[in-house]
N, C-alpha and C. Protein backbone atom coordinates (compact mmCIF):
# COMPACT_ATOMS: atom_id res chain seq x y z
N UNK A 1 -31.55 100.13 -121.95
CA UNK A 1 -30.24 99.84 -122.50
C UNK A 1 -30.33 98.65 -123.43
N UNK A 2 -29.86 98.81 -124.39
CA UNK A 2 -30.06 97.41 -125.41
C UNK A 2 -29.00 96.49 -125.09
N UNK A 3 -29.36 95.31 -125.35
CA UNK A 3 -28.49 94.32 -125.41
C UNK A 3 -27.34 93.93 -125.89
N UNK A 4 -26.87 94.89 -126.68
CA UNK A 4 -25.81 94.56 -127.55
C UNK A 4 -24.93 94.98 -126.53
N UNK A 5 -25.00 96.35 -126.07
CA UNK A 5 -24.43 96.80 -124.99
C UNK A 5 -24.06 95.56 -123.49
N UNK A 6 -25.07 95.10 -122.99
CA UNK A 6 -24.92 94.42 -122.01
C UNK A 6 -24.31 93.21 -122.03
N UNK A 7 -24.53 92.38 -123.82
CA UNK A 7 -24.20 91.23 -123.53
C UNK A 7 -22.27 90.88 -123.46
N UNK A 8 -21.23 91.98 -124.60
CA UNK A 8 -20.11 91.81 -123.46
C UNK A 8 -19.55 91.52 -122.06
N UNK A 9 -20.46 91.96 -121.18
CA UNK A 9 -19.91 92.41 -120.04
C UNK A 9 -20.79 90.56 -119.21
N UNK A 10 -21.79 90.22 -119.86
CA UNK A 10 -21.75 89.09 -119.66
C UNK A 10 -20.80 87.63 -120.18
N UNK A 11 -20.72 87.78 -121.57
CA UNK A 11 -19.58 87.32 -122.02
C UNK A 11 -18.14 87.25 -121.09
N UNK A 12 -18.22 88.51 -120.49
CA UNK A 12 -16.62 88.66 -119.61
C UNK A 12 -16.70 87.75 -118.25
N UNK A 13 -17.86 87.56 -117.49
CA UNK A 13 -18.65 87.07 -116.11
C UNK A 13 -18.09 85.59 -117.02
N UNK A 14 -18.95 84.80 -117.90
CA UNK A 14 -18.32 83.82 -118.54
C UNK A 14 -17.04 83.01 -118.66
N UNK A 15 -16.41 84.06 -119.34
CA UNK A 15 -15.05 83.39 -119.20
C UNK A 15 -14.45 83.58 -117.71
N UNK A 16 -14.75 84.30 -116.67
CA UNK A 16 -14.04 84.31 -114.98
C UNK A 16 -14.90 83.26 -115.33
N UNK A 17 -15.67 83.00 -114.93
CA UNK A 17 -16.14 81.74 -114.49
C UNK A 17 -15.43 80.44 -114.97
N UNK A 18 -15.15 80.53 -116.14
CA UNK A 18 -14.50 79.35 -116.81
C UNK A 18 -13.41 79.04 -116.13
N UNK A 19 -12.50 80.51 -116.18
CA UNK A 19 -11.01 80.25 -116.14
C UNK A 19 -10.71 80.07 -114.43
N UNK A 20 -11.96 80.22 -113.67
CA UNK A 20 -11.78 80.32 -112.22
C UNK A 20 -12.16 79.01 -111.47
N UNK A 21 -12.52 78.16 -112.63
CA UNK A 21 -13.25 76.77 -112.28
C UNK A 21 -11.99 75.93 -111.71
N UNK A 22 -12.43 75.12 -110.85
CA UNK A 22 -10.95 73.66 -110.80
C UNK A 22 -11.05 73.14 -112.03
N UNK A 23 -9.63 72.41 -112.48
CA UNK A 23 -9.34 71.68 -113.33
C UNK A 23 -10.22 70.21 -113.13
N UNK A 24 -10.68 70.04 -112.00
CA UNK A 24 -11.16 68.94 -112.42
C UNK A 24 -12.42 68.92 -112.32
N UNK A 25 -13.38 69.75 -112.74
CA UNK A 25 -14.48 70.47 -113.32
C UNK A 25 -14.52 69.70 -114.66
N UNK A 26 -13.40 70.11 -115.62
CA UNK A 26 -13.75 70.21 -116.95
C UNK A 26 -13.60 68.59 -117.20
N UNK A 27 -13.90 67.95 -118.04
CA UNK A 27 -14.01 66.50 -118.82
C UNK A 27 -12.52 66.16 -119.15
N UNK A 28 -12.04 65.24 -119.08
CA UNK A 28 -10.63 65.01 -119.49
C UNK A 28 -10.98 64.42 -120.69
N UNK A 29 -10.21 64.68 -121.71
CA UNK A 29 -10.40 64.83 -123.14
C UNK A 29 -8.82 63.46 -123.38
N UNK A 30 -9.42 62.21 -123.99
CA UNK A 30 -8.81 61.27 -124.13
C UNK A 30 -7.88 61.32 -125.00
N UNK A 31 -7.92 62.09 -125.80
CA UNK A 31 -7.02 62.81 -127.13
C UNK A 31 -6.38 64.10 -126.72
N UNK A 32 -5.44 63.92 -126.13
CA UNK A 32 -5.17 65.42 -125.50
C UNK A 32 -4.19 65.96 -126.56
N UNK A 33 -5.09 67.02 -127.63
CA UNK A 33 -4.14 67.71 -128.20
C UNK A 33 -3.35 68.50 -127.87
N UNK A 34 -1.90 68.43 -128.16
CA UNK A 34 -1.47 69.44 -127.70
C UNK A 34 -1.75 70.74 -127.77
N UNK A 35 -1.99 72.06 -127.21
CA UNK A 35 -2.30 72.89 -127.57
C UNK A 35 -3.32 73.22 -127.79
N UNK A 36 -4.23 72.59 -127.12
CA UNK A 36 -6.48 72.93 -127.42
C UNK A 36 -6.18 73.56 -126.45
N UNK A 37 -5.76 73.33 -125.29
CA UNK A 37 -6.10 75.15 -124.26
C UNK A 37 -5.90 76.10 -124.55
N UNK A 38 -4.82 76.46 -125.39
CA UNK A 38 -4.11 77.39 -125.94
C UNK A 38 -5.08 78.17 -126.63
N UNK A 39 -5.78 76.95 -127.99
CA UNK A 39 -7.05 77.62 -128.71
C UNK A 39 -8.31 77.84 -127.96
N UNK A 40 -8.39 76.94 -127.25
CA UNK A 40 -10.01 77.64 -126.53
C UNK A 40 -10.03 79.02 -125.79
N UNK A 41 -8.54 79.41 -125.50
CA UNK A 41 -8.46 80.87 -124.71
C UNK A 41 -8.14 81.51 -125.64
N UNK A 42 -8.01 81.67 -127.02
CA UNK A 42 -7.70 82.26 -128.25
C UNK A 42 -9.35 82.64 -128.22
N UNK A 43 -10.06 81.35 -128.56
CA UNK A 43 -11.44 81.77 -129.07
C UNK A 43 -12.01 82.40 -127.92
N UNK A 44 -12.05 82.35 -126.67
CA UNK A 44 -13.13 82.79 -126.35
C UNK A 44 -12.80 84.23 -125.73
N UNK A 45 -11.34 84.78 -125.91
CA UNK A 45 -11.28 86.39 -126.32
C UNK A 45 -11.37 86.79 -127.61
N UNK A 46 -11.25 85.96 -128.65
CA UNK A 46 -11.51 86.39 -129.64
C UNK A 46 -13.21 86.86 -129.81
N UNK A 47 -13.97 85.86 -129.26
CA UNK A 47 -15.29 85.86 -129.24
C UNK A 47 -15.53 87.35 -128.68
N UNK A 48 -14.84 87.12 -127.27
CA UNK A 48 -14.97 88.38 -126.62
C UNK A 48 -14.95 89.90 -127.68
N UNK A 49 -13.80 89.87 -128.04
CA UNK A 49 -13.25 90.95 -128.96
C UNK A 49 -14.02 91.61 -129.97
N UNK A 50 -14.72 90.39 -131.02
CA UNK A 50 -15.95 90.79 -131.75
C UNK A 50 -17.31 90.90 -131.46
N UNK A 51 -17.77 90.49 -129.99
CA UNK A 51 -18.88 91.38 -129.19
C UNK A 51 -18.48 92.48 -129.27
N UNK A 52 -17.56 93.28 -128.70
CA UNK A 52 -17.15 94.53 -128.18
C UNK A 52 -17.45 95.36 -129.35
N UNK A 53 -16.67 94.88 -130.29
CA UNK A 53 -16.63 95.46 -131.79
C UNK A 53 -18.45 96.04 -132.35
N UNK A 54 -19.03 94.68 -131.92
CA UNK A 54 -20.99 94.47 -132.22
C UNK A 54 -21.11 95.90 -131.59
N UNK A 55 -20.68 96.36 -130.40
CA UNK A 55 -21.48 96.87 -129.01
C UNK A 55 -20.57 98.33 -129.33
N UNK A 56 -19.94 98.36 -130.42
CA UNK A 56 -19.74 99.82 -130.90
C UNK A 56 -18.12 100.73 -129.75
N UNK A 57 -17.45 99.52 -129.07
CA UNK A 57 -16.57 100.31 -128.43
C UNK A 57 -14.91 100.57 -129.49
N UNK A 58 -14.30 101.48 -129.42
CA UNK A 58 -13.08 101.79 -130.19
C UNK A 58 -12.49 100.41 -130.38
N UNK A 59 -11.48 100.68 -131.32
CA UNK A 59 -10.59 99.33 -131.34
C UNK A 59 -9.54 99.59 -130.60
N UNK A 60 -8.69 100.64 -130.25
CA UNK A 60 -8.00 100.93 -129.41
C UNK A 60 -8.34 100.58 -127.77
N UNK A 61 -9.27 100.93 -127.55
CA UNK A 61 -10.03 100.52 -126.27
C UNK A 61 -10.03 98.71 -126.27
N UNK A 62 -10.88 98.03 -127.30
CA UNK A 62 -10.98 96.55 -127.22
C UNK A 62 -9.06 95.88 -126.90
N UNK A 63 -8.47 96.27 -127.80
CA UNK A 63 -7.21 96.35 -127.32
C UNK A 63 -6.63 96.16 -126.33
N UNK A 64 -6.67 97.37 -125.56
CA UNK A 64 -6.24 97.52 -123.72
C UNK A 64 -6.91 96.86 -123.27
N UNK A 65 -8.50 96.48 -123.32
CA UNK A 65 -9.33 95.71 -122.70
C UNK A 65 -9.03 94.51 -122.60
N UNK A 66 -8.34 93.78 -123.90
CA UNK A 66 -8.40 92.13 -123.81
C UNK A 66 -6.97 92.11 -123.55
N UNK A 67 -5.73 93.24 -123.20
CA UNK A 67 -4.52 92.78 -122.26
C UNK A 67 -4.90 92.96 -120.80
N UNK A 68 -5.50 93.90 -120.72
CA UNK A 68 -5.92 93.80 -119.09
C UNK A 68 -6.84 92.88 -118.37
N UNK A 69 -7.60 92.34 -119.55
CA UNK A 69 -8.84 91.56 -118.82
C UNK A 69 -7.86 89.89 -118.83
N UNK A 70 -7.30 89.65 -119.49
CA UNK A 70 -6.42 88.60 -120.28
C UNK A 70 -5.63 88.41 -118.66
N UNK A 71 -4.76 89.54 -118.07
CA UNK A 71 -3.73 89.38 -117.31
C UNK A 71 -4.35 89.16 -116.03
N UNK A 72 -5.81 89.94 -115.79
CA UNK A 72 -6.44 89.99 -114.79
C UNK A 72 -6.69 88.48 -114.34
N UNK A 73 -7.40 87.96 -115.46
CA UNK A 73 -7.56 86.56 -115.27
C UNK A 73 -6.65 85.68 -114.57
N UNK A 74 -5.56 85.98 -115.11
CA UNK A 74 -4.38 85.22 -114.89
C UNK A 74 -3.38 85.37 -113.63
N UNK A 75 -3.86 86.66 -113.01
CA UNK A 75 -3.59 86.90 -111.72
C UNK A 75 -4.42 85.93 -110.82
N UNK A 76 -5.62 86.66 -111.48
CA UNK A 76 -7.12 85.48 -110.64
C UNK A 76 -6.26 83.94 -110.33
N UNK A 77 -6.02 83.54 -111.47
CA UNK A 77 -5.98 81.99 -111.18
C UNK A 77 -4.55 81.64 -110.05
N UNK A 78 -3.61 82.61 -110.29
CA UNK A 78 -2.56 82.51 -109.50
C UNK A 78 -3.01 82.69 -108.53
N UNK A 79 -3.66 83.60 -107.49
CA UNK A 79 -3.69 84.26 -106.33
C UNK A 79 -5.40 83.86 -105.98
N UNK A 80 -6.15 83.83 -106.44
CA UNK A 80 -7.77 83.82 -106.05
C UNK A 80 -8.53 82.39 -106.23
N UNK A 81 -8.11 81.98 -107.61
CA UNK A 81 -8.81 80.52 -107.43
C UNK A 81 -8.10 79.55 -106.99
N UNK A 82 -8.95 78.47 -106.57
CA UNK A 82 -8.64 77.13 -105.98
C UNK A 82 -8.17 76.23 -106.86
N UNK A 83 -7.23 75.54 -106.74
CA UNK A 83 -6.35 74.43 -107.50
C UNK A 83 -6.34 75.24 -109.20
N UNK A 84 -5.84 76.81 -109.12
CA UNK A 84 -5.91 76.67 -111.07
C UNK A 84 -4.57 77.45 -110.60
N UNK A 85 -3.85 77.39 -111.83
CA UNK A 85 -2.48 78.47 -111.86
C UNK A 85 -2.12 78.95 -112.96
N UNK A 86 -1.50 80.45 -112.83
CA UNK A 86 -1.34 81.65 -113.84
C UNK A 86 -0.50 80.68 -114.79
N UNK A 87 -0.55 80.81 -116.10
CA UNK A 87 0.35 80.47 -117.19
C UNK A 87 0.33 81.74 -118.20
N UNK A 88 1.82 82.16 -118.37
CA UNK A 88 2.08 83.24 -119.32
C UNK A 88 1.81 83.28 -120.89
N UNK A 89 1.89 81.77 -121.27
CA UNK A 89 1.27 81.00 -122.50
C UNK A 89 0.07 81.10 -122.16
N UNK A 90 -0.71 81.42 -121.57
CA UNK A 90 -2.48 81.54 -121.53
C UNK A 90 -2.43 83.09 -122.14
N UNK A 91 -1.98 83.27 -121.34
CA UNK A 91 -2.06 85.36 -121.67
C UNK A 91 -1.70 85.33 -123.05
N UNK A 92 -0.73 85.22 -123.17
CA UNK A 92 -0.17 85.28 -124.88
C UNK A 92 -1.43 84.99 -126.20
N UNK A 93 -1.38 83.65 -125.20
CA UNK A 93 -3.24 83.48 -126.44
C UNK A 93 -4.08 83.84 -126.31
N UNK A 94 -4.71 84.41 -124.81
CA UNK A 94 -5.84 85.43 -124.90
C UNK A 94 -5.62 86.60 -125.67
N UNK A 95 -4.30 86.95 -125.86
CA UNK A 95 -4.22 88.57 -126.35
C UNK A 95 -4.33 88.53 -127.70
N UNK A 96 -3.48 87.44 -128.30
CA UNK A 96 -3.42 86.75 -129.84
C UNK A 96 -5.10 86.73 -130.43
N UNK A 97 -5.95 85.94 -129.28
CA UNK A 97 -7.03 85.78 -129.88
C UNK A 97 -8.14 87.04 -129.89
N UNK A 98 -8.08 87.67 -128.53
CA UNK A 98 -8.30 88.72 -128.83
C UNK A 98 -8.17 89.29 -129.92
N UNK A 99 -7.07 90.24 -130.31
CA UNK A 99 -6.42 90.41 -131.32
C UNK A 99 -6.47 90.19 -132.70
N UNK A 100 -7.04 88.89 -132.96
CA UNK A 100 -7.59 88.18 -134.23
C UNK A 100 -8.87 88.31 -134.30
N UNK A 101 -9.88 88.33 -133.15
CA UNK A 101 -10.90 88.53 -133.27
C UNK A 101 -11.41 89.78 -133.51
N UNK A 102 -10.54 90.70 -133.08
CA UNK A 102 -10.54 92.35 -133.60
C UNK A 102 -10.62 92.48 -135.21
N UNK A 103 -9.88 91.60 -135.37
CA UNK A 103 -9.18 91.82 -136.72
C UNK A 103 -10.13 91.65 -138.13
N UNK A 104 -10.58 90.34 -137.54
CA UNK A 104 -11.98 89.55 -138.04
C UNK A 104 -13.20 90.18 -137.76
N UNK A 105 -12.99 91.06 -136.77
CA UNK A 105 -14.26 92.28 -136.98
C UNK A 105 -14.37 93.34 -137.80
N UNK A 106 -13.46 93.63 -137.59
CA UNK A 106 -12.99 95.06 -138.31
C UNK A 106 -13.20 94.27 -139.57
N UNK A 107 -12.59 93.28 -139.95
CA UNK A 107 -13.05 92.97 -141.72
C UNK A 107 -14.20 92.43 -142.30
N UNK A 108 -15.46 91.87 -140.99
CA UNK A 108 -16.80 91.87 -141.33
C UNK A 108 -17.43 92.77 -141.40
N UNK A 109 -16.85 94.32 -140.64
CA UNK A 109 -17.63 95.61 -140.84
C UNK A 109 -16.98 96.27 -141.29
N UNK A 110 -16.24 96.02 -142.72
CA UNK A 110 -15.24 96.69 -143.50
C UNK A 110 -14.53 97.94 -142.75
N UNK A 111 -14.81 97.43 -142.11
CA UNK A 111 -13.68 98.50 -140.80
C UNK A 111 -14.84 99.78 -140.75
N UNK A 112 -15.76 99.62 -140.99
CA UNK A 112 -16.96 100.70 -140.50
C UNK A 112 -17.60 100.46 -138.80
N UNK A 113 -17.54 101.46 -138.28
CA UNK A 113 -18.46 101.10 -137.25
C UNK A 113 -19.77 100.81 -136.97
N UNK A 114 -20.57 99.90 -136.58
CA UNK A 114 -21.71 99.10 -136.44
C UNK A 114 -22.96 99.77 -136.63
N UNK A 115 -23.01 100.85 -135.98
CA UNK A 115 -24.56 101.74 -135.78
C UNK A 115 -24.47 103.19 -135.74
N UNK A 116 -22.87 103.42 -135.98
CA UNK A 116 -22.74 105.16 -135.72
C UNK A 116 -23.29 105.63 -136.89
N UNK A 117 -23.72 106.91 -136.84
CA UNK A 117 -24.24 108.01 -137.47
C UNK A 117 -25.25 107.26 -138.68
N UNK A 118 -25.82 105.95 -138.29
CA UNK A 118 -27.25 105.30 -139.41
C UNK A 118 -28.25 106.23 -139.08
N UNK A 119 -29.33 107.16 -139.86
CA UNK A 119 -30.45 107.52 -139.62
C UNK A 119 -30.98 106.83 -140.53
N UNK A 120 -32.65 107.17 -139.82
CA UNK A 120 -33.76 105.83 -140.34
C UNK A 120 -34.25 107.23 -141.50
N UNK A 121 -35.34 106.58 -142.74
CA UNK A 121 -35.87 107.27 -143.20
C UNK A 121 -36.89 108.75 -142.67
N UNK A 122 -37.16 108.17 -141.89
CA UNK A 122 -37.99 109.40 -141.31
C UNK A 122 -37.26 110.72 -140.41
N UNK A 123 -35.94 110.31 -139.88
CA UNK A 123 -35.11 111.11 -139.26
C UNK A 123 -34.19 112.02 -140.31
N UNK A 124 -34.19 111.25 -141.67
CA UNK A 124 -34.01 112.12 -143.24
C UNK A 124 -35.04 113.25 -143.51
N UNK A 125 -35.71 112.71 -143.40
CA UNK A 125 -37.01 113.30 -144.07
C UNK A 125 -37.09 114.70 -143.22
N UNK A 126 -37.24 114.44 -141.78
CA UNK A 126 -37.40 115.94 -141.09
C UNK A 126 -36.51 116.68 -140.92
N UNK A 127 -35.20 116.34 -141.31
CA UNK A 127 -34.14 117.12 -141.17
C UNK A 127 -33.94 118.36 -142.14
C-alpha cells in the first residue's frame, strides 16, 4: 500500500491526539491572540483536507469526512477526554478549514485528480 494512502489516516491519529490532550499540556502563549485556536483547528483540517485530496479520495467524501471527523472530535473532548471541553466555535473552524483546504486543493490540481487514469510510457506503447 503506498503512503500517500496511509499517511491521512495518520494525520487523523494526530490531531485526536492533539485535541484529546489537557490544556495544560500545551505552552501558554504570553500574547494570547485572540482567535489562534480558532486558526490552528482551521489549519490542521485544512492540512487534513489536502492530504485526502493527495491520497485521491472524492471531494464530496473529504467533505462529510471533515464534518464528521470535526464533530467526532468534539464529542471526544466533551464526553472522553480529561479536563478538555466541546466548543461549537471549534467545529465551525474545523469545517471552514477543512473546507478551504479542499478548496486550495482542488486549485493546486486544477481541479484534476492526482494519479487517476496517468499511464507510464510503456503501458502506451503495449496498448
Amino acid at each position: 500500500m503506498k503512503w500517500k494512502y496511509i499517511f491521512p489516516w495518520i494525520w487523523a491519529a494526530f490531531m485526536l491526539v492533539l485535541v484529546g490532550l489537557p490544556g495544560y499540556r500545551f505552552p501558554s502563549i504570553p500574547l494570547a491572540l485572540p482567535g489562534l485556536d480558532k486558526l490552528v483547528h482551521a489549519a490542521l483540517f485544512g492540512i487534513w483536507s489536502f492530504i485526502l485530496v493527495r491520497a485521491n479520495f472524492s471531494r464530496f467524501v473529504i467533505g462529510i469526512l471533515v464534518v464528521l471527523y470535526s464533530g467526532t472530535t468534539e464529542l471526544a473532548q466533551a464526553f472522553l477526554f480529561i479536563q478538555r471541553s466541546a466548543d461549537p466555535f471549534d467545529h465551525v473552524a474545523n469545517c471552514l478549514g477543512g473546507w478551504i483546504g479542499l478548496w486550495l486543493a482542488i486549485k493546486a490540481t486544477k481541479g484534476k485528480p492526482v494519479d487517476r487514469g496517468v499511464r507510464n510510457d510503456t503501458q502506451k506503447n503495449n496498448s
